[in-house]
N, C-alpha and C. Protein backbone atom coordinates (compact mmCIF):
# COMPACT_ATOMS: atom_id res chain seq x y z
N UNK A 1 -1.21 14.52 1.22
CA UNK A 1 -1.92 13.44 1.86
C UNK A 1 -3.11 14.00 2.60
N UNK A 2 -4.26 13.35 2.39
CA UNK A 2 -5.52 13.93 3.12
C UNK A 2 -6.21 12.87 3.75
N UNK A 3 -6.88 13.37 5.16
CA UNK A 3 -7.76 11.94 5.99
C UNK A 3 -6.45 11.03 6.70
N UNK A 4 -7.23 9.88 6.98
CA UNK A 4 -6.07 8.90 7.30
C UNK A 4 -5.61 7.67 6.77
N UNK A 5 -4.51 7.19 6.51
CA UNK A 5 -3.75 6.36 5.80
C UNK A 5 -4.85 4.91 5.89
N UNK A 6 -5.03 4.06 5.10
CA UNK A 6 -5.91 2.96 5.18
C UNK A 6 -5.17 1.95 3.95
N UNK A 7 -4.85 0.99 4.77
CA UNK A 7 -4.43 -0.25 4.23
C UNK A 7 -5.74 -1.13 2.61
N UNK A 8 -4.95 -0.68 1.51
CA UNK A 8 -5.92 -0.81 0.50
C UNK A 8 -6.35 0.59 -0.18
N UNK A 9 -5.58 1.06 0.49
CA UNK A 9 -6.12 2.92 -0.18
C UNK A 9 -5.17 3.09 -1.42
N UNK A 10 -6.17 3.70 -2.61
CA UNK A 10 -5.08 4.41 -3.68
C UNK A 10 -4.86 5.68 -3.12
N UNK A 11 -3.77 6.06 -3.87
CA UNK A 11 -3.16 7.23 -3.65
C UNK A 11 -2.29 8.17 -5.19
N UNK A 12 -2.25 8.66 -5.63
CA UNK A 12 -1.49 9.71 -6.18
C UNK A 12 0.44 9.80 -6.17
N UNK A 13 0.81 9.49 -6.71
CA UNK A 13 2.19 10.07 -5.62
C UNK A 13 3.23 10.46 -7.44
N UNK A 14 4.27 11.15 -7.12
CA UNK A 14 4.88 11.78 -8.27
C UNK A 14 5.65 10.43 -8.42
N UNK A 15 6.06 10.02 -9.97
CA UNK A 15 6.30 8.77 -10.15
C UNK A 15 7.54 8.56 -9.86
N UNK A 16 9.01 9.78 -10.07
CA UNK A 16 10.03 9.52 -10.18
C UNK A 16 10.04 9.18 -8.58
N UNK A 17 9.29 9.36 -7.64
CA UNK A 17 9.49 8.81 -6.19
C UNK A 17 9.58 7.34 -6.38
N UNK A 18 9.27 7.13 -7.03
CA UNK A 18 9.12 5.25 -6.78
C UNK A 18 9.85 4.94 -8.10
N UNK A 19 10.54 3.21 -7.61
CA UNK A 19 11.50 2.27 -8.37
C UNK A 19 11.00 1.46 -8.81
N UNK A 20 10.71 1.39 -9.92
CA UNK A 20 9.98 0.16 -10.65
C UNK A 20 10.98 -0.62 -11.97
N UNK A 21 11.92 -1.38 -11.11
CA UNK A 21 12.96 -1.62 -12.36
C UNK A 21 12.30 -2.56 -13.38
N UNK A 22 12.96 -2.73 -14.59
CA UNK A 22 14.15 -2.11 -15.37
C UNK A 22 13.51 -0.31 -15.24
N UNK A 23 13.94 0.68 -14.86
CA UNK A 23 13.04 1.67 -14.33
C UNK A 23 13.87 2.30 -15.75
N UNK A 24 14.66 1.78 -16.87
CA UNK A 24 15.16 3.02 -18.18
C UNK A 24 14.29 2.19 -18.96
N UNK A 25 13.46 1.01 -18.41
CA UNK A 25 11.99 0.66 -19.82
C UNK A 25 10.86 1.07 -19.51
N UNK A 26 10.82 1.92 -18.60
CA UNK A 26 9.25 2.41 -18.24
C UNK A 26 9.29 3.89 -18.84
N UNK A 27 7.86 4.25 -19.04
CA UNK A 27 7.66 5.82 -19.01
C UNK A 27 6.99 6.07 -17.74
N UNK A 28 7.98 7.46 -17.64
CA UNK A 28 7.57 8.36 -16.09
C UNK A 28 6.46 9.09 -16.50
N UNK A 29 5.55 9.52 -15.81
CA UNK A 29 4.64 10.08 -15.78
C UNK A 29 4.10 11.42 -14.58
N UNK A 30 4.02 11.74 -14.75
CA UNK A 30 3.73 13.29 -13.43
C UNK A 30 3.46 12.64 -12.15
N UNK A 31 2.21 11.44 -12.21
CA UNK A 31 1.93 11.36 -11.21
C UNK A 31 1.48 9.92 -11.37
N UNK A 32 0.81 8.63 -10.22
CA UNK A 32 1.04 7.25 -10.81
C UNK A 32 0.20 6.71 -9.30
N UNK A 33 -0.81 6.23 -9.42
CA UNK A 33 -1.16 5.67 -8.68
C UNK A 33 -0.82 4.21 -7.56
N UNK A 34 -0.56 4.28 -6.52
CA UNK A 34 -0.03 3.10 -5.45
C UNK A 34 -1.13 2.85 -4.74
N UNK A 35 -1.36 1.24 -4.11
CA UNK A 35 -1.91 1.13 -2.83
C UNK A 35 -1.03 0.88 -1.49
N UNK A 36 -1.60 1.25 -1.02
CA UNK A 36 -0.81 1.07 0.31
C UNK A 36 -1.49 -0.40 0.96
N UNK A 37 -0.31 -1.13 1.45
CA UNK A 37 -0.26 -2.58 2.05
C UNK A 37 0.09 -2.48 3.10
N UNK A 38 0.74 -1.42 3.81
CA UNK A 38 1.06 -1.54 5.55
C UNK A 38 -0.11 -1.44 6.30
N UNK A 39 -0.30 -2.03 7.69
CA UNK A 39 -1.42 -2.34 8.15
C UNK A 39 -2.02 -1.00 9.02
N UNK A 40 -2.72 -0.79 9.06
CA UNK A 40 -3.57 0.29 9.88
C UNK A 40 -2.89 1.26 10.92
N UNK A 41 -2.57 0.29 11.93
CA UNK A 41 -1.62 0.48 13.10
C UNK A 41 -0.71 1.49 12.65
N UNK A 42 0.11 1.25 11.72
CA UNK A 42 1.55 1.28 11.47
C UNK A 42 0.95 3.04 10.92
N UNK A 43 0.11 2.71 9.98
CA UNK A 43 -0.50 3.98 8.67
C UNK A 43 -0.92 4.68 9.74
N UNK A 44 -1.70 4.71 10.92
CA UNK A 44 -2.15 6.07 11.82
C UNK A 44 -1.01 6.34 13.17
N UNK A 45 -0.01 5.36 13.01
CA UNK A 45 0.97 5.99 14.13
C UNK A 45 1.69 7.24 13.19
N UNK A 46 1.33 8.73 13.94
CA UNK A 46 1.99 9.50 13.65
C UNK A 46 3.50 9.92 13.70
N UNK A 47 4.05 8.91 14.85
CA UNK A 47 5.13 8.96 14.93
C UNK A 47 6.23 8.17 13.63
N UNK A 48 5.46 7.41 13.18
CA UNK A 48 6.02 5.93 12.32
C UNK A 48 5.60 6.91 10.57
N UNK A 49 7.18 7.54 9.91
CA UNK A 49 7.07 8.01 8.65
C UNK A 49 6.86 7.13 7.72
N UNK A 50 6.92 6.47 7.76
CA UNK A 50 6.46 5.06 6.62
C UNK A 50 5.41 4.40 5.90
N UNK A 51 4.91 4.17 4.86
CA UNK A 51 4.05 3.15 4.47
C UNK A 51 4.64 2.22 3.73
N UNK A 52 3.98 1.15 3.33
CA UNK A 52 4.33 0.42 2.17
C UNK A 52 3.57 0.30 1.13
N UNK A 53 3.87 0.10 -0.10
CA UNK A 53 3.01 0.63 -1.38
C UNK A 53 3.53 -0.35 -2.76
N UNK A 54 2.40 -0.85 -2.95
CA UNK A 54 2.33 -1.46 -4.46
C UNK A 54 1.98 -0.30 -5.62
N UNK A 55 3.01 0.02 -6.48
CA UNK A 55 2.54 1.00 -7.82
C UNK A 55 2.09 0.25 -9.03
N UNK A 56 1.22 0.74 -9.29
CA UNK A 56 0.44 0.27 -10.74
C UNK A 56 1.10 0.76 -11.63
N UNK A 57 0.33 0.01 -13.09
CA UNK A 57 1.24 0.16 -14.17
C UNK A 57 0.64 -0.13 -15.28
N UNK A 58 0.13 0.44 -16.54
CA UNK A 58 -0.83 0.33 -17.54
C UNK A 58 0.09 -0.56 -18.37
N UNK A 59 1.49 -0.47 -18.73
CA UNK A 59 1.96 -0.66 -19.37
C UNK A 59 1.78 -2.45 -19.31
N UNK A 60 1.80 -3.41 -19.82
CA UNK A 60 1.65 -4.68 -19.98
C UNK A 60 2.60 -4.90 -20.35
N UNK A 61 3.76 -4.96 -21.05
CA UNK A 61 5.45 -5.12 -21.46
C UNK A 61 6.25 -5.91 -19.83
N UNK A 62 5.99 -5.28 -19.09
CA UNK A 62 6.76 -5.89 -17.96
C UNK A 62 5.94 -6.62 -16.85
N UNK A 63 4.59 -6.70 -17.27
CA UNK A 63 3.63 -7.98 -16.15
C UNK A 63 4.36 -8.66 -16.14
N UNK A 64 4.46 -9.59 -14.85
CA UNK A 64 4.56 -10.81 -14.11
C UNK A 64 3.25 -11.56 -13.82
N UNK A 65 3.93 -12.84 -13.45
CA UNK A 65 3.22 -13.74 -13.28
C UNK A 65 2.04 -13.30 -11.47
N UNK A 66 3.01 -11.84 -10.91
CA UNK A 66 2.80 -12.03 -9.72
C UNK A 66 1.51 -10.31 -9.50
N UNK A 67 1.77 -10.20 -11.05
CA UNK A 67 0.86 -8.84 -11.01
C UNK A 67 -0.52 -9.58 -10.99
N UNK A 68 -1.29 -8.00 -10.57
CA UNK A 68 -3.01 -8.80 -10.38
C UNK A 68 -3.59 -7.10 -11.55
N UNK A 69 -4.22 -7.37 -12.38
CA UNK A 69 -5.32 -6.66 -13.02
C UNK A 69 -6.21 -6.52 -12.68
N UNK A 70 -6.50 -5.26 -12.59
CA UNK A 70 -7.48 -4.41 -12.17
C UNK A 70 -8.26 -3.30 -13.29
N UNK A 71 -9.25 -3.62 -13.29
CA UNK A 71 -10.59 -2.73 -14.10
C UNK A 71 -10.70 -1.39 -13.84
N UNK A 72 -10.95 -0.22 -15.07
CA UNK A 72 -10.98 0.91 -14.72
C UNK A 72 -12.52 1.16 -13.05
N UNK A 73 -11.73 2.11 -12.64
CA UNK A 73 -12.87 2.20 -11.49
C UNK A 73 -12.95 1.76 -10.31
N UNK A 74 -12.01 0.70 -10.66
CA UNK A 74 -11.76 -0.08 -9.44
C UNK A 74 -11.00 0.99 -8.58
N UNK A 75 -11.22 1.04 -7.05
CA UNK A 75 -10.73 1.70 -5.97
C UNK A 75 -10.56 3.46 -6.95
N UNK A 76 -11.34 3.82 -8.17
CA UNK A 76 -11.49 4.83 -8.25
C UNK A 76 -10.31 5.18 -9.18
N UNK A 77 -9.70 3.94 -9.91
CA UNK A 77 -8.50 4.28 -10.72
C UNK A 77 -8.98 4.49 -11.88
N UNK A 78 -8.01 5.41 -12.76
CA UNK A 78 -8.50 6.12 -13.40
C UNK A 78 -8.19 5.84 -14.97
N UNK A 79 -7.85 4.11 -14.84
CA UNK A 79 -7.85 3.79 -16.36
C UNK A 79 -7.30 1.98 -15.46
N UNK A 80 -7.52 0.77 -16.52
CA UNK A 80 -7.61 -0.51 -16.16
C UNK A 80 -5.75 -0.34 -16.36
N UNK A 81 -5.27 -1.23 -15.22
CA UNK A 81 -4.14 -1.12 -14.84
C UNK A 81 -3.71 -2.94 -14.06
N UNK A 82 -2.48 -3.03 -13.84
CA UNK A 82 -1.86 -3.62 -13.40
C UNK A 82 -1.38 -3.65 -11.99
N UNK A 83 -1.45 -3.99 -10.73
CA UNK A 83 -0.32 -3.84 -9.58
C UNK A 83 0.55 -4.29 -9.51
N UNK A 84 1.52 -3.62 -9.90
CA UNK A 84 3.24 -4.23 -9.84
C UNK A 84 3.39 -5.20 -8.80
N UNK A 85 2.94 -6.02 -7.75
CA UNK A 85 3.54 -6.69 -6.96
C UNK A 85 4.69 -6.83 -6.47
N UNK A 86 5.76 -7.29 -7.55
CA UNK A 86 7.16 -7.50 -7.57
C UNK A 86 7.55 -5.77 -6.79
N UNK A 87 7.20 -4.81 -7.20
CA UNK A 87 7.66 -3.56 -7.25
C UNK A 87 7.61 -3.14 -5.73
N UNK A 88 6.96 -3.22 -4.81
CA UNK A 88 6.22 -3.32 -3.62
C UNK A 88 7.89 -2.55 -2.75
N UNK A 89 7.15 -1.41 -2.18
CA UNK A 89 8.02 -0.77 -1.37
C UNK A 89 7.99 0.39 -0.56
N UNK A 90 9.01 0.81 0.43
CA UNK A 90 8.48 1.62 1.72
C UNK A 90 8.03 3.45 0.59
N UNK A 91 7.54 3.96 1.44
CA UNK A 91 6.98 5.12 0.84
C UNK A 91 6.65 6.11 2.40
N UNK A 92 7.36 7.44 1.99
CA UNK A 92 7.22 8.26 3.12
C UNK A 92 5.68 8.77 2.90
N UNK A 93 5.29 8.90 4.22
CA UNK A 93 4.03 9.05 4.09
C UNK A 93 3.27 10.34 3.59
N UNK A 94 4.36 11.45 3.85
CA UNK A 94 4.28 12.53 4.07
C UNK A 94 4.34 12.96 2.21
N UNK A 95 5.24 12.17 1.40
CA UNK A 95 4.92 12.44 0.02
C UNK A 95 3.81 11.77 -0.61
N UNK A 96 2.82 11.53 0.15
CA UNK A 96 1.40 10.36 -0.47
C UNK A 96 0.03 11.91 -0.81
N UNK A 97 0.34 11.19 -2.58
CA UNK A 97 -0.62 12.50 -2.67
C UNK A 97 -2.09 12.63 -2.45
N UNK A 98 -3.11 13.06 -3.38
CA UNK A 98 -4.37 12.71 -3.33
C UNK A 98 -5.27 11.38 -3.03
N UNK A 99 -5.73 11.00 -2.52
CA UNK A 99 -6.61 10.11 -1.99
C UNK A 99 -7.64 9.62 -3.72
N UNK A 100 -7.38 8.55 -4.09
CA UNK A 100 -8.64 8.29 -5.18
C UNK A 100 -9.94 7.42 -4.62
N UNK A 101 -9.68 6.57 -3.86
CA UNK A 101 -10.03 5.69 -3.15
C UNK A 101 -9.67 4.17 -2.89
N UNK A 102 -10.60 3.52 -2.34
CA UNK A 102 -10.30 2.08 -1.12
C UNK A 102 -10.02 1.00 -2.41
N UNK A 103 -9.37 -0.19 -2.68
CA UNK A 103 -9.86 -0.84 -3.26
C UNK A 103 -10.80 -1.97 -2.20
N UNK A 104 -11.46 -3.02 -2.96
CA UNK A 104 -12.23 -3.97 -1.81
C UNK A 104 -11.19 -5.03 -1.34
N UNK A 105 -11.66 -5.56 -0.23
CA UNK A 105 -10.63 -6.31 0.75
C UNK A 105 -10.43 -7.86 0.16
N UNK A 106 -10.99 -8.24 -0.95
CA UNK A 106 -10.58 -9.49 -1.50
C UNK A 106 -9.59 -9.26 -2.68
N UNK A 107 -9.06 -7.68 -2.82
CA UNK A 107 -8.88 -7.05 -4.03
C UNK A 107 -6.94 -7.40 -3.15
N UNK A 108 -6.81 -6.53 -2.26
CA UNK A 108 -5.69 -6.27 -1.64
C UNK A 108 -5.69 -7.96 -0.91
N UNK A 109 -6.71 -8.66 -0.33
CA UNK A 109 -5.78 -9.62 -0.27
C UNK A 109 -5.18 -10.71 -1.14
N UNK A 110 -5.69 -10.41 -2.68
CA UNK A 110 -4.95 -11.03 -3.85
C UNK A 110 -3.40 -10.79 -3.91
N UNK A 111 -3.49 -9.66 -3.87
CA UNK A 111 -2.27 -8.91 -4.01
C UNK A 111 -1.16 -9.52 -3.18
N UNK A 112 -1.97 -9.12 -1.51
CA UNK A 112 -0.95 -9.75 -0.61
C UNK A 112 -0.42 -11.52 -1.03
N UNK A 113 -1.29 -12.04 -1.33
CA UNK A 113 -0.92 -13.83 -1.83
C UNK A 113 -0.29 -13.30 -2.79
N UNK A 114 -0.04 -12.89 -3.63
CA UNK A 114 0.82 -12.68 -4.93
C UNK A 114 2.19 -12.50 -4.27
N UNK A 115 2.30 -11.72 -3.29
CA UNK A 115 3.48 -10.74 -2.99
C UNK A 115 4.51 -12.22 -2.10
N UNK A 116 3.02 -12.24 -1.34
CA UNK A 116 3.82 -13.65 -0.64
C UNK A 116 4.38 -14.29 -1.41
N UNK A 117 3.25 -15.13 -2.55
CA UNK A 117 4.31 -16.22 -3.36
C UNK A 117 5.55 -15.70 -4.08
N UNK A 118 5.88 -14.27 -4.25
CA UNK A 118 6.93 -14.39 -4.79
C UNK A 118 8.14 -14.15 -3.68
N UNK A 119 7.95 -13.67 -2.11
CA UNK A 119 8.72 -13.88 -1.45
C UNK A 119 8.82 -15.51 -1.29
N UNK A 120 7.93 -16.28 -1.70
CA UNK A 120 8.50 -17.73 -1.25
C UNK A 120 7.96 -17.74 0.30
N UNK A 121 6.64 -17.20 0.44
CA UNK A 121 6.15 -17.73 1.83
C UNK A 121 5.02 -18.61 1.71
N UNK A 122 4.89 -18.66 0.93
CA UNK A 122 3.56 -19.67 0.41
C UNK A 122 3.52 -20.92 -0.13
N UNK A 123 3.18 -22.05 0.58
CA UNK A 123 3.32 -23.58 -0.50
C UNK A 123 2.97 -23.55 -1.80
């Protein structure tokens, strides 16, 4: 992990760290890009090991209705991809690898409305 944690940031992280079920229909890969969705506060308290993290996913076989597509380049990713939404989960901070970059703030708050409607917080 390099710099400081930023809500909307890609990141790097080794894939078998993260659960993306049916997780025996996916292919693992070395390494797999996430954004992080925990808010600022939370990402620069050094005391607080935690983030939260949406992982992407090229694969199109298991989109939902609640994934959002994303264009190569976007926030610096490194091929046009998917954000798991559904998948969305805590992540130690301390295993967050390389920094790719930000996505834009209408980008992550899609995401967040996605995530909501499938918790059922949204009319």
């Amino acid at each position: 992990m390099k710099g400081s944690i930023r809500k909307g940031g890609v990141y790097l992280v080794s894939d078998r760290s993260l659960t993306m079920p049916p997780n025996d229909q996916r292919n693992f890969h070395p390494k797999r890009p996430v954004i992080v969705l925990s808010g600022d506060a939370k990402n620069e308290q050094t005391s607080w090991p935690l983030v939260y993290v949406v992982p992407t996913s090229t694969a199109t076989t298991l989109k939902t209705e609640y994934c959002v597509k994303l264009a190569q380049g976007v926030g610096n990713l490194p091929s046009k991809c998917w954000i798991r939404t559904v998948c969305a989960q805590p992540f130690l901070k301390e295993e967050l690898g390389d920094y790719l970059g930000q996505l834009p703030a209408q980008v992550v708050l899609l995401i967040e409305e996605n995530l909501f409607a499938y918790m059922g917080l949204t009319d």
